[in-house]
N, C-alpha and C. Protein backbone atom coordinates (compact mmCIF):
# COMPACT_ATOMS: atom_id res chain seq x y z
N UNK A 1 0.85 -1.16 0.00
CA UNK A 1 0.00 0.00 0.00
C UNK A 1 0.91 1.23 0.00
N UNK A 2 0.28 2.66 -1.36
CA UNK A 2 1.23 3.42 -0.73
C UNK A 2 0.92 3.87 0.43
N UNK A 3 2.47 5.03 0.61
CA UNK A 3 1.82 5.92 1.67
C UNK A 3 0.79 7.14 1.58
N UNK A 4 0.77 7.25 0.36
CA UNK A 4 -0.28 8.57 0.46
C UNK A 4 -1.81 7.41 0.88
N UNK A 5 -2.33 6.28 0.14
CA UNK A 5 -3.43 5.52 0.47
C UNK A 5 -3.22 5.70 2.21
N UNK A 6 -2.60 5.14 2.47
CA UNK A 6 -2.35 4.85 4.33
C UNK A 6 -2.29 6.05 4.81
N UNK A 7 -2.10 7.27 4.17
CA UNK A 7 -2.22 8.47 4.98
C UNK A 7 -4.07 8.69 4.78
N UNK A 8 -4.33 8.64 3.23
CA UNK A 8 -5.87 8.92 3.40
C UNK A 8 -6.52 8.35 4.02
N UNK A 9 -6.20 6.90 4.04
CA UNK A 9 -7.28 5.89 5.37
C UNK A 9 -7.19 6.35 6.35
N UNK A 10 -5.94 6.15 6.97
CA UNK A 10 -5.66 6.83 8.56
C UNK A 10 -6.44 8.18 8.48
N UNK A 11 -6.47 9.50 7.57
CA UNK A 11 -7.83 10.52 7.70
C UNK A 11 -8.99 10.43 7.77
N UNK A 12 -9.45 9.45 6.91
CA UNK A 12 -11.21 8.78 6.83
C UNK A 12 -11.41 7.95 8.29
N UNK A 13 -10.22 7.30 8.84
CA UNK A 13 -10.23 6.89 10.21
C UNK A 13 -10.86 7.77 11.18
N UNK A 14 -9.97 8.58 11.18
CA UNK A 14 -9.97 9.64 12.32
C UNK A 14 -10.95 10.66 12.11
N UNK A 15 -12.05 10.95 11.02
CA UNK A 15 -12.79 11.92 10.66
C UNK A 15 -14.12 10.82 11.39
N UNK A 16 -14.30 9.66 11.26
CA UNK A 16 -15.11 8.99 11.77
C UNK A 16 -14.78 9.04 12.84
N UNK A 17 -13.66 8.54 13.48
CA UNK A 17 -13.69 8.65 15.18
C UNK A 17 -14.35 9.47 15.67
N UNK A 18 -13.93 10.40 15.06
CA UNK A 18 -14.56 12.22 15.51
C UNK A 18 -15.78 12.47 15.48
N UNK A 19 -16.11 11.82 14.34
CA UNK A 19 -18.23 11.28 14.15
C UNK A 19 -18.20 11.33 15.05
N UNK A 20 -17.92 9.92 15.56
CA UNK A 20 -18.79 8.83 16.69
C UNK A 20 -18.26 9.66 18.07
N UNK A 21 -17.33 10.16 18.30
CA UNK A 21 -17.06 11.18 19.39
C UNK A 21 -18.19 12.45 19.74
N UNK A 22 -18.25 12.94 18.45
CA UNK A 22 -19.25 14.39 18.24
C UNK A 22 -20.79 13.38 18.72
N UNK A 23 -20.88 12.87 18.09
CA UNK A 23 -22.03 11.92 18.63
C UNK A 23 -22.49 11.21 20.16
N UNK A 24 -21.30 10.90 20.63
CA UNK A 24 -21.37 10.30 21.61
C UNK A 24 -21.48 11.65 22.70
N UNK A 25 -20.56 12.62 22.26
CA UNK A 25 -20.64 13.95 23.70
C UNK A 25 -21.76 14.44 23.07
N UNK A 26 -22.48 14.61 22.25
CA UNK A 26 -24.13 15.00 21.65
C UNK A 26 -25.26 14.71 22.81
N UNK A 27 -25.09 12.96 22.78
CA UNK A 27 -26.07 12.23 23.33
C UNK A 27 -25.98 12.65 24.85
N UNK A 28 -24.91 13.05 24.97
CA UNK A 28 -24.49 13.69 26.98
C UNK A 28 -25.20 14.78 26.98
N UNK A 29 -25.08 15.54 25.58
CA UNK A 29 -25.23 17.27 25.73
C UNK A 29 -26.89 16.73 25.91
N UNK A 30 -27.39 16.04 25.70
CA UNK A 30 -28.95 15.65 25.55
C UNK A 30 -29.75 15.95 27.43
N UNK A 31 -28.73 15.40 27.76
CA UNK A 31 -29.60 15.61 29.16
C UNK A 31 -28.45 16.52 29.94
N UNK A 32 -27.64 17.04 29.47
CA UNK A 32 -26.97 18.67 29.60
C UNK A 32 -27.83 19.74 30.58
N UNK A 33 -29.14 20.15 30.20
CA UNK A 33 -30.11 20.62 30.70
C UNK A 33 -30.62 20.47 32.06
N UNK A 34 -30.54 18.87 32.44
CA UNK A 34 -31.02 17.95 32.74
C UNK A 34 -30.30 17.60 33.74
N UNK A 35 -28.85 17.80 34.38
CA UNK A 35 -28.19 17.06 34.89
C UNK A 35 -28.06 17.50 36.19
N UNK A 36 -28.97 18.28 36.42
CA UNK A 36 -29.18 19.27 38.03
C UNK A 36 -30.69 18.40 38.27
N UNK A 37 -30.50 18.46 39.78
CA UNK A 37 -31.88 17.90 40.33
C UNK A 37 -32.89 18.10 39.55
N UNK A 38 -33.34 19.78 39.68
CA UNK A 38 -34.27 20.32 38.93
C UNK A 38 -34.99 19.43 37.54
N UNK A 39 -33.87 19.87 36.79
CA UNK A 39 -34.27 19.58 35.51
C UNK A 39 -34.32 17.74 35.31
N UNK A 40 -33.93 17.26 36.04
CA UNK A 40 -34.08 15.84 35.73
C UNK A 40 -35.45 15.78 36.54
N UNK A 41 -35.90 16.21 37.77
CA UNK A 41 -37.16 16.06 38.66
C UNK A 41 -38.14 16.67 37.10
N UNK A 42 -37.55 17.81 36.47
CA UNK A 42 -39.07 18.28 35.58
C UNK A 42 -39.21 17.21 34.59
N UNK A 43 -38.25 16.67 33.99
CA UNK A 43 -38.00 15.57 32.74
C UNK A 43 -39.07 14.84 33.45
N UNK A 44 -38.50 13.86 34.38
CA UNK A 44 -39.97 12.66 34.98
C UNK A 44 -41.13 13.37 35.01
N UNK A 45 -41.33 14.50 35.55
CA UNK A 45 -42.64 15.15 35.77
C UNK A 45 -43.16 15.33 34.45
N UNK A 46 -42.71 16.06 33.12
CA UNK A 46 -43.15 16.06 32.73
C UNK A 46 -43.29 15.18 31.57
N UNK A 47 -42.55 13.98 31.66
CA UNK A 47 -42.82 12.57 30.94
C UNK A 47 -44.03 11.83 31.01
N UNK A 48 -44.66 12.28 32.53
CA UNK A 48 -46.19 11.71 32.70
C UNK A 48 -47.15 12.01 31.89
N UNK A 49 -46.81 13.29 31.22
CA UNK A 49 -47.68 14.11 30.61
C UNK A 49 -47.41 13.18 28.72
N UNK A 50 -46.70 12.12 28.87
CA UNK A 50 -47.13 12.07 27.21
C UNK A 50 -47.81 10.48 27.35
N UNK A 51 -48.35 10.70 26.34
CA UNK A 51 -49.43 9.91 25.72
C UNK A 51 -48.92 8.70 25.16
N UNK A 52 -47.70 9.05 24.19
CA UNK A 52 -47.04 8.34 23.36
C UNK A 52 -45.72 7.49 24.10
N UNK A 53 -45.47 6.69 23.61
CA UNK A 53 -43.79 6.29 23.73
C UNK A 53 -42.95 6.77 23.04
N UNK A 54 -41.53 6.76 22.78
CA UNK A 54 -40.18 6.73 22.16
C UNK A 54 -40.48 5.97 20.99
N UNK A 55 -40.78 4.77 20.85
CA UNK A 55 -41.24 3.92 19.98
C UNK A 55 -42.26 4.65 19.15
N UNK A 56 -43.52 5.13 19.58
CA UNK A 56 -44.06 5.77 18.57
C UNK A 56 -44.00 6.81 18.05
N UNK A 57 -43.03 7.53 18.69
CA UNK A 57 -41.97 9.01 18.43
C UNK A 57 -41.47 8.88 16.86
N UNK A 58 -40.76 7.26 17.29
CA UNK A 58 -40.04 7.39 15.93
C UNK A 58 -40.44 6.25 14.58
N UNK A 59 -41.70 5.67 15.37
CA UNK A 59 -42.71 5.53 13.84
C UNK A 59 -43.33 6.41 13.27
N UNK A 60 -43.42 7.84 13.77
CA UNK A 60 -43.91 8.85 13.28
C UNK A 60 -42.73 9.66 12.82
N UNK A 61 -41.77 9.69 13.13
CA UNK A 61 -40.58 10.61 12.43
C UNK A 61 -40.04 9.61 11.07
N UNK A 62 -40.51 8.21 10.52
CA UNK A 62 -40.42 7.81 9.41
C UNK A 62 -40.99 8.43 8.42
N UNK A 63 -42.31 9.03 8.51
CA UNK A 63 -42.88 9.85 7.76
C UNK A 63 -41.50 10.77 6.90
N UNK A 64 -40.51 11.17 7.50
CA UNK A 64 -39.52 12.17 7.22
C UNK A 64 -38.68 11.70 6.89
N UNK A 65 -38.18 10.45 6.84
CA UNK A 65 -37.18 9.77 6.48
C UNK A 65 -36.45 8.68 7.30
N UNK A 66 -35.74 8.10 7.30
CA UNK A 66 -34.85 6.93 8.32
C UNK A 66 -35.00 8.09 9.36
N UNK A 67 -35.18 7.58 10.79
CA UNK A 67 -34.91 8.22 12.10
C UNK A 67 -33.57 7.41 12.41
N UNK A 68 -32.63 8.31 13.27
CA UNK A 68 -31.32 8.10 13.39
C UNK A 68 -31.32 8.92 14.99
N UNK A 69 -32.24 9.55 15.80
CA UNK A 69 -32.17 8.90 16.92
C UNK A 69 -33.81 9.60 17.41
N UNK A 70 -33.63 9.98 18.47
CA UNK A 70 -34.83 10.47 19.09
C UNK A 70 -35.23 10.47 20.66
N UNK A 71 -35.57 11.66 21.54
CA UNK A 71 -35.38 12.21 22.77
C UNK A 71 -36.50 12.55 23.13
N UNK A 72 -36.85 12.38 24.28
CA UNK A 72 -37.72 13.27 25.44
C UNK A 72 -37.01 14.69 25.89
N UNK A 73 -37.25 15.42 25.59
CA UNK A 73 -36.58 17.04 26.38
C UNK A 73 -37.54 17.81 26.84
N UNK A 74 -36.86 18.28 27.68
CA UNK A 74 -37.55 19.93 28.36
C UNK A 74 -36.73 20.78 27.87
N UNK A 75 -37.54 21.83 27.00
CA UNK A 75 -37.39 22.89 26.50
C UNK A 75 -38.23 23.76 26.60
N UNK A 76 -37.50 24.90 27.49
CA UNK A 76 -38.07 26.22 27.61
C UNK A 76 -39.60 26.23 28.80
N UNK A 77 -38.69 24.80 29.27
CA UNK A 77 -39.97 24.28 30.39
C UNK A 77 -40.92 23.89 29.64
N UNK A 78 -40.97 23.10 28.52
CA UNK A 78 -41.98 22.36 27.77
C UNK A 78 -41.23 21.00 27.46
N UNK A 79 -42.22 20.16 27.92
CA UNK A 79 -42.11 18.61 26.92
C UNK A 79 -41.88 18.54 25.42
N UNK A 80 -40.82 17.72 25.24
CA UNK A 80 -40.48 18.26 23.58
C UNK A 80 -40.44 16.51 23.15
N UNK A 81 -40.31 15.97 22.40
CA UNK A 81 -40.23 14.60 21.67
C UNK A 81 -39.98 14.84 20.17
N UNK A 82 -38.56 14.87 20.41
CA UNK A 82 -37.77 14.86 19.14
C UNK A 82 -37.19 13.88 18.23
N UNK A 83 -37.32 13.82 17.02
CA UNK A 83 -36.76 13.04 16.44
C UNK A 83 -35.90 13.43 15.42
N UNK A 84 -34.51 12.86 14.87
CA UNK A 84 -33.95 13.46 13.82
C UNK A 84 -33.32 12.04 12.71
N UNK A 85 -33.70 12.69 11.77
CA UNK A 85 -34.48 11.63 10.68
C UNK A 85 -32.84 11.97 9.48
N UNK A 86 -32.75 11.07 8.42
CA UNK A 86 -32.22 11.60 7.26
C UNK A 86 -32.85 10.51 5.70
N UNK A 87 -32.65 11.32 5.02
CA UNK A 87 -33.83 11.17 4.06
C UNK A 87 -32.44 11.96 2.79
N UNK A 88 -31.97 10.91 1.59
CA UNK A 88 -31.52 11.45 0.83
C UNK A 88 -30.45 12.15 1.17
N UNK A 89 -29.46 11.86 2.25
CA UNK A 89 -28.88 12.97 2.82
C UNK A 89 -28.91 14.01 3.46
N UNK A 90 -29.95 14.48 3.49
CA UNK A 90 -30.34 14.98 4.34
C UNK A 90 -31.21 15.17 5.68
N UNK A 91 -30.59 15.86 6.72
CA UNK A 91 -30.98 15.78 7.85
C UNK A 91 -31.74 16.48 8.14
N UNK A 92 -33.00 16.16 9.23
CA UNK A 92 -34.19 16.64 9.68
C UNK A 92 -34.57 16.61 10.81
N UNK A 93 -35.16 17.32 11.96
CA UNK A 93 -35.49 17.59 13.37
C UNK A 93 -36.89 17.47 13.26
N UNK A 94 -37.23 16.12 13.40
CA UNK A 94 -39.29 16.14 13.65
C UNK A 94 -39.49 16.39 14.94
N UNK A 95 -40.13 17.20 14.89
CA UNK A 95 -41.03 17.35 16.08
C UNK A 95 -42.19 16.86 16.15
N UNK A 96 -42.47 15.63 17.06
CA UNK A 96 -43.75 14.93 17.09
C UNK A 96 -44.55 14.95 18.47
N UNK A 97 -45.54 15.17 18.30
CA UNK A 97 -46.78 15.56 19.52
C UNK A 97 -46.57 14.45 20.53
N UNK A 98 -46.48 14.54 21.92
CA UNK A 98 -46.45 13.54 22.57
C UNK A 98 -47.66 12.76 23.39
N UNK A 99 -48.70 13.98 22.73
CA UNK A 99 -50.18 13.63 23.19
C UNK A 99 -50.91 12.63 22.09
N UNK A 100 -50.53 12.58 20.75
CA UNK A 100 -50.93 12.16 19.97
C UNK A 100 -49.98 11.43 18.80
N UNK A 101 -48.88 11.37 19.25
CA UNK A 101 -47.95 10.94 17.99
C UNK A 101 -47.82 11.47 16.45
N UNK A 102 -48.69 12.72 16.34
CA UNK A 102 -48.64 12.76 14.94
C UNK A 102 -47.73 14.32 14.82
N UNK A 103 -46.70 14.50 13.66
CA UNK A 103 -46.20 15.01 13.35
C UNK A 103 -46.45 16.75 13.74
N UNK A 104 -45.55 17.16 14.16
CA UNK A 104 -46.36 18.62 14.55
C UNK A 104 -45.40 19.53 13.38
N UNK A 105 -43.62 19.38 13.23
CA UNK A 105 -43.17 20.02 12.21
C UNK A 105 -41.79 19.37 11.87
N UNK A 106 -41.17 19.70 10.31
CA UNK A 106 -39.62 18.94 10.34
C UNK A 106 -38.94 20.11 9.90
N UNK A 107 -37.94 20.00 10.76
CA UNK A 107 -37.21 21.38 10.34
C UNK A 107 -35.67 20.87 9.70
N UNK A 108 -35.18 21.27 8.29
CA UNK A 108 -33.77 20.95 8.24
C UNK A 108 -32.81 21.23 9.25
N UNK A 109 -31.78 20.20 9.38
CA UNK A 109 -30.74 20.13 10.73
C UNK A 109 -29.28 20.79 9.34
N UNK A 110 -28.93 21.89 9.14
CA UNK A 110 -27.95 22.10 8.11
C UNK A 110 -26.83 22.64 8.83
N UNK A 111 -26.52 22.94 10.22
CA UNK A 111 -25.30 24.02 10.92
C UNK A 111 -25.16 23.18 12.07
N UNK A 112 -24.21 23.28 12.86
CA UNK A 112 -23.96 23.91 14.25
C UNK A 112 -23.93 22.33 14.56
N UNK A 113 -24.08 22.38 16.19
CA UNK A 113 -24.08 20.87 16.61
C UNK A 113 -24.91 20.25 16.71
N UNK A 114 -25.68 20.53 15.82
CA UNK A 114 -26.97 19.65 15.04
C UNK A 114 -26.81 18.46 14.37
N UNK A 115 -26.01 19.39 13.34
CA UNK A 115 -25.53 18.75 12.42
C UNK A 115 -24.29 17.71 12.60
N UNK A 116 -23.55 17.93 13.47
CA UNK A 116 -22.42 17.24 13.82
C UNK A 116 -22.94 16.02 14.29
N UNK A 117 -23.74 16.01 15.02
CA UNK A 117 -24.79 14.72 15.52
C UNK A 117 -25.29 13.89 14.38
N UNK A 118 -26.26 15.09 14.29
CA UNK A 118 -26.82 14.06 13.01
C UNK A 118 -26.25 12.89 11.93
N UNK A 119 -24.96 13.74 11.87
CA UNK A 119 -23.89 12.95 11.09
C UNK A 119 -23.31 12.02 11.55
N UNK A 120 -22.92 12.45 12.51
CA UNK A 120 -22.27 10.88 13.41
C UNK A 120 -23.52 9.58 13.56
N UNK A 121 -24.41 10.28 14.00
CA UNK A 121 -25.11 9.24 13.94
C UNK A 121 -25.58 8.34 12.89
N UNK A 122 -25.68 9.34 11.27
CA UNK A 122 -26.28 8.84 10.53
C UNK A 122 -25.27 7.63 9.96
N UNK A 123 -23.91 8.13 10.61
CA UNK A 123 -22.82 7.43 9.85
C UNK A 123 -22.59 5.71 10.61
N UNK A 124 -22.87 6.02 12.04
CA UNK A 124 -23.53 4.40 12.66
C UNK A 124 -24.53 4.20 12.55
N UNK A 125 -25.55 4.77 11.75
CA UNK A 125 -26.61 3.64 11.34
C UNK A 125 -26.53 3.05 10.03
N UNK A 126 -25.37 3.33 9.13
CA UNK A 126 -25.16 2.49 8.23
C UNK A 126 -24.85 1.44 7.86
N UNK A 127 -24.19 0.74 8.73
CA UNK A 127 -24.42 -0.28 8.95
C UNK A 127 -25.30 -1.34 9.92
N UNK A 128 -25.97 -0.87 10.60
CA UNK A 128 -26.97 -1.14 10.96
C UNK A 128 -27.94 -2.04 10.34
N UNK A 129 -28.43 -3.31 11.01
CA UNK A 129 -29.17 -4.07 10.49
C UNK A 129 -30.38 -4.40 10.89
N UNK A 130 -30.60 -3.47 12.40
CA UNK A 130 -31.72 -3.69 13.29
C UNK A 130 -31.77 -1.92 13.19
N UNK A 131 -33.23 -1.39 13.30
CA UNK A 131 -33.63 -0.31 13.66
C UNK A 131 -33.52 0.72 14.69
N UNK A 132 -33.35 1.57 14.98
CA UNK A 132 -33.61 2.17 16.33
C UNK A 132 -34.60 1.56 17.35
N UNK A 133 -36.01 1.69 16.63
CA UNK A 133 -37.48 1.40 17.10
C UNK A 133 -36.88 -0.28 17.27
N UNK A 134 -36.06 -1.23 16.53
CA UNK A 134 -36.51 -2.75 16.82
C UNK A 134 -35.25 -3.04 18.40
N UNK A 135 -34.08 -1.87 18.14
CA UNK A 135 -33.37 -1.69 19.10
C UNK A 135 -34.08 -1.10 20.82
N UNK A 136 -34.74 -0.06 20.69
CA UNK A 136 -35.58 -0.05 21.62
C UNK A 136 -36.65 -1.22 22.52
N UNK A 137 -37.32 -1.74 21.51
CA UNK A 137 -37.76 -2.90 21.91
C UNK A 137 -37.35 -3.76 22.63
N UNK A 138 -35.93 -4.31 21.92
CA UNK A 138 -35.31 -5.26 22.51
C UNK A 138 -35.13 -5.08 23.90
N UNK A 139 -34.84 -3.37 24.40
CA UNK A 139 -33.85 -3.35 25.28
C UNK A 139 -35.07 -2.95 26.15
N UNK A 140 -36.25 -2.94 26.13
CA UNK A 140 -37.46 -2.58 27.08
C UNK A 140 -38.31 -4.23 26.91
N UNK A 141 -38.11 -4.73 28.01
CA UNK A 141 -39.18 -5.91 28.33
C UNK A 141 -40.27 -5.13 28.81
N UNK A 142 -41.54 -5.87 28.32
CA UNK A 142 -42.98 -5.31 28.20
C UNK A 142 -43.57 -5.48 29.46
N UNK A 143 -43.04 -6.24 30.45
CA UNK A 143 -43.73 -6.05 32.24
C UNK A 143 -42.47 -5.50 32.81
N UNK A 144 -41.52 -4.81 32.21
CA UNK A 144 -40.57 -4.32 33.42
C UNK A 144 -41.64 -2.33 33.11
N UNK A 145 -41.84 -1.65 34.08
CA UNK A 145 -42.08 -0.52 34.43
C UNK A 145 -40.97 0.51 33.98
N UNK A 146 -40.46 0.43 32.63
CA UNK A 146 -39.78 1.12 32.17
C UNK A 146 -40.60 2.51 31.21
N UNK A 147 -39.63 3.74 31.13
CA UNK A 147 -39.75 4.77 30.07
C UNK A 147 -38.74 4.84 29.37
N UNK A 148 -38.64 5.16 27.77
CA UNK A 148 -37.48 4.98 27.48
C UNK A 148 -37.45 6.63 27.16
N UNK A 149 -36.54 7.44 27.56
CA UNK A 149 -36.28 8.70 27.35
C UNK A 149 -35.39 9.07 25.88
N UNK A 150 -34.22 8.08 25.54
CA UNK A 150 -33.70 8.44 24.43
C UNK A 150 -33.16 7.55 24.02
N UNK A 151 -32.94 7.59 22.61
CA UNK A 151 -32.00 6.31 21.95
C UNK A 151 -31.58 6.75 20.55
N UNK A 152 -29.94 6.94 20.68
CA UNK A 152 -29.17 6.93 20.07
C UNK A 152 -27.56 6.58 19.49
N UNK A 153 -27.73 6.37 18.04
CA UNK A 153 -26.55 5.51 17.93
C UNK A 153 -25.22 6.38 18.18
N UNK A 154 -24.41 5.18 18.32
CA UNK A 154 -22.86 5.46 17.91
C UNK A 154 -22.04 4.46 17.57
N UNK A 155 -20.80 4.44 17.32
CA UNK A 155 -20.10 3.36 16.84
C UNK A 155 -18.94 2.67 17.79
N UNK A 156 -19.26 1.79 17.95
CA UNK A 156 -18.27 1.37 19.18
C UNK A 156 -17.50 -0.12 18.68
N UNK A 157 -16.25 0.68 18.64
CA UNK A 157 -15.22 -0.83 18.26
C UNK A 157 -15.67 -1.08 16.19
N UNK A 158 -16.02 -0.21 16.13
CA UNK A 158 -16.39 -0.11 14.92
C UNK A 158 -17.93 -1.15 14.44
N UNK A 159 -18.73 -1.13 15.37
CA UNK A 159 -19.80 -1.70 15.69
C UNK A 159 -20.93 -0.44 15.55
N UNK A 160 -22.17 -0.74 14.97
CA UNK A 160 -23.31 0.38 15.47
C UNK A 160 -23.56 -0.06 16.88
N UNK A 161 -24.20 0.74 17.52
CA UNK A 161 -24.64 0.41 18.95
C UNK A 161 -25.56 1.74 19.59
N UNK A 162 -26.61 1.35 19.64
CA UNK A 162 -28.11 2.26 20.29
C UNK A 162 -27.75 2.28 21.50
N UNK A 163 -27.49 3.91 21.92
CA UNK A 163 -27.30 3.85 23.73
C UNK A 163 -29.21 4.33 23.79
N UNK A 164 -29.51 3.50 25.09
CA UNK A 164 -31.01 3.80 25.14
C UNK A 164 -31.48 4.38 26.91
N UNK A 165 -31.33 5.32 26.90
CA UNK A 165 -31.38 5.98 28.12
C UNK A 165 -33.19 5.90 28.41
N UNK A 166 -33.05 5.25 29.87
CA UNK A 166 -34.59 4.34 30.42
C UNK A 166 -34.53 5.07 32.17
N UNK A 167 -35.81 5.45 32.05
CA UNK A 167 -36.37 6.20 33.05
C UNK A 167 -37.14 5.07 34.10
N UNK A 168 -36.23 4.52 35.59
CA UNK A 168 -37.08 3.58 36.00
C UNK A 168 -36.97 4.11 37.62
N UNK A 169 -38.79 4.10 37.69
CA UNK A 169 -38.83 5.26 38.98
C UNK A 169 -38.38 6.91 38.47
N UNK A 170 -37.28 6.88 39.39
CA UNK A 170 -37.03 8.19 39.37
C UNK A 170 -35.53 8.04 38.87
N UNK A 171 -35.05 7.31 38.18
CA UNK A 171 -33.73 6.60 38.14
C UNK A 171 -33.48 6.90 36.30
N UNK A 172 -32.71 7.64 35.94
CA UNK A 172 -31.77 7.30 35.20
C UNK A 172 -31.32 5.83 34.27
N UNK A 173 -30.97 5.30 33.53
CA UNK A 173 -29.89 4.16 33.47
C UNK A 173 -29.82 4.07 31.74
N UNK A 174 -28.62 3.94 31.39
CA UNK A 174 -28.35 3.64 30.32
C UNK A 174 -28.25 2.39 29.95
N UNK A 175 -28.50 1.91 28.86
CA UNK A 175 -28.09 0.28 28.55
C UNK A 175 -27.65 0.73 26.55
N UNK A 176 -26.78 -0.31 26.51
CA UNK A 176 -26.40 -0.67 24.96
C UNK A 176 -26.88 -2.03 24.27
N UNK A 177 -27.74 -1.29 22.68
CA UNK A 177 -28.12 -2.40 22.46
C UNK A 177 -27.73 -2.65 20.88
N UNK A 178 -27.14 -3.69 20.62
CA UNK A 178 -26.06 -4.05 19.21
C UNK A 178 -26.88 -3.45 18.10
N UNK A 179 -26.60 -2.97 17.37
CA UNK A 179 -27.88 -2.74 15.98
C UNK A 179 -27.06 -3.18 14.84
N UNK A 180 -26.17 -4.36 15.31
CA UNK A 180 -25.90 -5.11 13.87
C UNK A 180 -25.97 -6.89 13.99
């Protein structure tokens, strides 16, 4: 191999690391908000208030294209249920009703650390052979008293892998679930 090939791999290496990095401190920045009593006490509080699951969050953000992850947030002291989708390359922020599951708006994700996410993520769900939504599933048994607050990919060991952040009680907990 030359060296210029082994220099470009080793770049396409490290531009992905950086994905799945930008991605992975993304999914932190997610409950960022969140990481004071307060705002994690309003998250549960106001998680009671939806109708819907995570799961049907992001059978409704298909409408927009592949979903590539999707969140419960408090924003601006409102319940938010986000999803961010890509479709053709391009990336999208659904916002879906949590009273009703149906689409409220999709906004292009084109700047900032939106986009840096989006990308990382979209770049571990390519190989991906299981869904977000079939990844969720897996990782929520149907008599355990779980919420699932968020689930999103990254690449680990050069693996896809759905981190799925689950609300039990008043408890926090992350789990990883393979999506290949």
């Amino acid at each position: 191999m030359t060296r210029r090939k082994m220099l470009l791999m080793t770049a396409g290496a490290t531009v992905l690391g950086l994905a799945a990095l930008v991605g992975f401190f993304d999914h932190n920045a997610i409950f960022a908000n969140d990481d004071d009593d307060d705002g994690q006490k309003a998250l549960i509080k106001l998680l009671d208030t939806a109708k819907i699951n995570l799961q049907q969050g992001l059978a409704a953000g298909e409408q927009q294209g592949q979903p590539i992850s999707a969140k419960f947030e408090v924003d601006e002291g409102k319940l938010q249920l986000s999803v961010y989708t890509v479709k053709e390359g391009k990336f999208s922020e659904v916002l879906v009703d949590y009273t009703n599951g149906k689409v409220i708006k999709a906004e292009p994700i084109t700047e900032g650390d939106d986009l840096a996410a989006a990308s990382s993520q979209s770049v571990a769900m390519t190989d991906a052979k299981t869904t977000l939504k079939e990844a969720v599933d897996k990782a929520v048994t149907p008599s355990a008293n779980l919420r699932v607050v968020s689930a999103t990919p990254s690449l680990r060991n050069g693996h896809p892998v759905a981190s799925i952040v689950l609300l039990d009680g008043e408890q926090f907990k992350t789990v990883q679930q393979p999506l290949d």
